[in-house]
Protein backbone atom coordinates (compact mmCIF):
# COMPACT_ATOMS: atom_id res chain seq x y z
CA UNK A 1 32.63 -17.29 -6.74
CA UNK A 2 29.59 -18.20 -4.49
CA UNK A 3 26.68 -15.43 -4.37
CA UNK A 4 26.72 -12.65 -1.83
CA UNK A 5 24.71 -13.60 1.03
CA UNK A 6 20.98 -12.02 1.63
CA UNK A 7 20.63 -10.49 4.91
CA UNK A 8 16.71 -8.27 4.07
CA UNK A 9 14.49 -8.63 1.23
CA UNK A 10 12.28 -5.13 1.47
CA UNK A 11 10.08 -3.53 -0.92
CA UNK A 12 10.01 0.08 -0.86
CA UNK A 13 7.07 2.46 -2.21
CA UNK A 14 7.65 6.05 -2.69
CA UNK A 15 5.08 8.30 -1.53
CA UNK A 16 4.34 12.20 -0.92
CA UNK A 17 2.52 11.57 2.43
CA UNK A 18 4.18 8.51 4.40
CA UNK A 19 1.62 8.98 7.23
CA UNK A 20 -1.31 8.36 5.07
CA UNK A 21 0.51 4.71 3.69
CA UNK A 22 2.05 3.95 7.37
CA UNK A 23 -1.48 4.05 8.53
CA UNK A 24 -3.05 2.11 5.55
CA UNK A 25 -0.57 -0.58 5.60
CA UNK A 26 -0.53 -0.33 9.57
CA UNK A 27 -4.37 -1.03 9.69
CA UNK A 28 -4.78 -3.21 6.70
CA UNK A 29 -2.14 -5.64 8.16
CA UNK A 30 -1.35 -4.75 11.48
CA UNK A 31 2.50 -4.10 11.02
CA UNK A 32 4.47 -3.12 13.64
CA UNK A 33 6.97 -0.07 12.64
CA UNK A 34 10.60 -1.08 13.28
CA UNK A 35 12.04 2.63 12.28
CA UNK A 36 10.18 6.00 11.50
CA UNK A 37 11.68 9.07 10.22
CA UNK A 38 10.53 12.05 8.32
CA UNK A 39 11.45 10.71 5.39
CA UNK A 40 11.50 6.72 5.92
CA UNK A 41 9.58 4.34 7.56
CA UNK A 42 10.10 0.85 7.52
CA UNK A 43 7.42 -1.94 8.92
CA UNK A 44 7.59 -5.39 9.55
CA UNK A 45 5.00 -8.75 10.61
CA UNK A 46 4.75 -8.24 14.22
CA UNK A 47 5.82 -12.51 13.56
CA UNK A 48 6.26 -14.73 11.05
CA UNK A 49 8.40 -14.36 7.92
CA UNK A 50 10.54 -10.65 7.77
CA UNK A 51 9.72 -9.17 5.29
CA UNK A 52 9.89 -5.47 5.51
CA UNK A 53 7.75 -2.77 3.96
CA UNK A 54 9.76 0.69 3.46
CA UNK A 55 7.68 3.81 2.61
CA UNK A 56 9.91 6.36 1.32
CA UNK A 57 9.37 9.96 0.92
CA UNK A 58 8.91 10.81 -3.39
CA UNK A 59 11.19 13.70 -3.11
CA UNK A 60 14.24 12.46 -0.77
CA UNK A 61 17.13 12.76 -2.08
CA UNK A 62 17.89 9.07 -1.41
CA UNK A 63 15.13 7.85 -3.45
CA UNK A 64 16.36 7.06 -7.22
CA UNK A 65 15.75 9.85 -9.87
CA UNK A 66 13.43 7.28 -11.56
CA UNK A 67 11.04 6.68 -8.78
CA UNK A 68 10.41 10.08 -8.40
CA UNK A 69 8.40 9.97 -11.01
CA UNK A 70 5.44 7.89 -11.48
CA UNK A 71 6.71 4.14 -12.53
CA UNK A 72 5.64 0.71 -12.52
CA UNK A 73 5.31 -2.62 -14.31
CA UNK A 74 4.79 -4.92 -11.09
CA UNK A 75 2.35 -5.89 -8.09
CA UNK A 76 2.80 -6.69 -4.26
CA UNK A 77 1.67 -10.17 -2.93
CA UNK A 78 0.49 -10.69 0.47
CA UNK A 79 -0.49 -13.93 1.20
CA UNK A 80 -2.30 -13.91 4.83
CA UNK A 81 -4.01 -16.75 6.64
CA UNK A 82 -7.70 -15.31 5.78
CA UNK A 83 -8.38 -12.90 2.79
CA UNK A 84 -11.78 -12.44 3.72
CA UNK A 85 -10.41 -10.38 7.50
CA UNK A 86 -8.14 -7.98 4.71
CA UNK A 87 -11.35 -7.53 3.22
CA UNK A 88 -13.44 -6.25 5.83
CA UNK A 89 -10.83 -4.35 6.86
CA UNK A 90 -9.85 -2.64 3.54
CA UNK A 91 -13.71 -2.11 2.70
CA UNK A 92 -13.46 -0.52 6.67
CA UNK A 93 -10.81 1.78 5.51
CA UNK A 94 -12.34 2.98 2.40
CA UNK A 95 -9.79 1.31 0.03
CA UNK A 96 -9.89 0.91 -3.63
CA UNK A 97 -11.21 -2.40 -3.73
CA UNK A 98 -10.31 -3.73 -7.50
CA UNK A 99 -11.92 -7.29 -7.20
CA UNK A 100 -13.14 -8.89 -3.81
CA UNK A 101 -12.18 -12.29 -2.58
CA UNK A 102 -12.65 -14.68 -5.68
CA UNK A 103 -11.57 -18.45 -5.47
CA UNK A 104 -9.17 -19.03 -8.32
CA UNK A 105 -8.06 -22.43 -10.02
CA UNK A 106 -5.27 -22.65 -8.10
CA UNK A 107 -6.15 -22.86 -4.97
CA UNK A 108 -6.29 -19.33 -3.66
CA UNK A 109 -8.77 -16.89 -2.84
CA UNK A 110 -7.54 -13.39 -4.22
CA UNK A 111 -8.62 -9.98 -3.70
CA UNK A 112 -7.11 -6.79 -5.85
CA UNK A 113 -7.11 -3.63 -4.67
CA UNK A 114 -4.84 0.06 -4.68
CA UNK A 115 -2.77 1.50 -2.14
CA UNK A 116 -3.43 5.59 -2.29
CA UNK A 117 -0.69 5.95 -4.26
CA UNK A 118 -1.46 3.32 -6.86
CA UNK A 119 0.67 0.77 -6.08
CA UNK A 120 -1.51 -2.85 -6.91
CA UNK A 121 -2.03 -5.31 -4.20
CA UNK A 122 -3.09 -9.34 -4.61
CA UNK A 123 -3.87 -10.27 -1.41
CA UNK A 124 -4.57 -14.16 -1.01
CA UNK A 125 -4.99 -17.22 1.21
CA UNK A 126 -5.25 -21.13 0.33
CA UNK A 127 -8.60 -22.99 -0.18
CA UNK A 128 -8.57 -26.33 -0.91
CA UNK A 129 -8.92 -26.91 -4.56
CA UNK A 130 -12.10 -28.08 -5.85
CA UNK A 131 -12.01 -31.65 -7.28
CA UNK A 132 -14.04 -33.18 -10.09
């Protein structure tokens, strides 16, 4: 039996004041918001890949029982055209800048930094590798 076909890939965070992480992801990447409820909001690139970014209330009774509570064990991984524009813009905000933009072996320049609620970000863009 062939696997059931994707039709959205979204990452939801669960938060106590969606306003507060509409605007921060809003600003930080300039989404554009594709549904908003009191409860729900759901943002997207205004072009390029979809990927969509749902911010979920903490205490609907839609979210699971589990994320309710405080949880984790994973990061979110935006890779944009030029870290150093996230940057300026996240040390604009007031954000809790974890590392700036630091070339890594690989071949991408990586910052770290926390949403308000916690949640860990590794923002990136390519850079040519360095070659000995």
């Amino acid at each position: 039996m062939p696997a059931s076909k994707i039709h959205r890939t979204m990452y939801n965070i669960a938060a106590d004041d969606l306003a507060a992480m509409r605007d921060f992801y809003g600003t930080l990447f300039e989404l554009d918001i594709i549904y908003e409820s009191d409860w729900y909001i759901v943002m997207v690139p205004s072009d390029g890949p979809r990927f969509e970014l749902g911010i979920i209330s903490r205490s609907s009774e839609v979210t699971p029982e589990i994320a309710r509570r405080s949880f984790g064990g994973g990061y979110l991984t935006f890779v944009v055209d030029d870290v150093l524009i996230a940057f300026e813009r996240a040390e604009a905000m007031g954000a809790d800048v974890l590392e700036p933009p630091t070339d890594m072996f690989y071949g991408q320049r990586r910052m770290l930094l926390r949403d308000p609620v916690g949640t860990l970000l590794d923002i990136s863009s390519p850079v040519p590798v360095a070659t000995a």
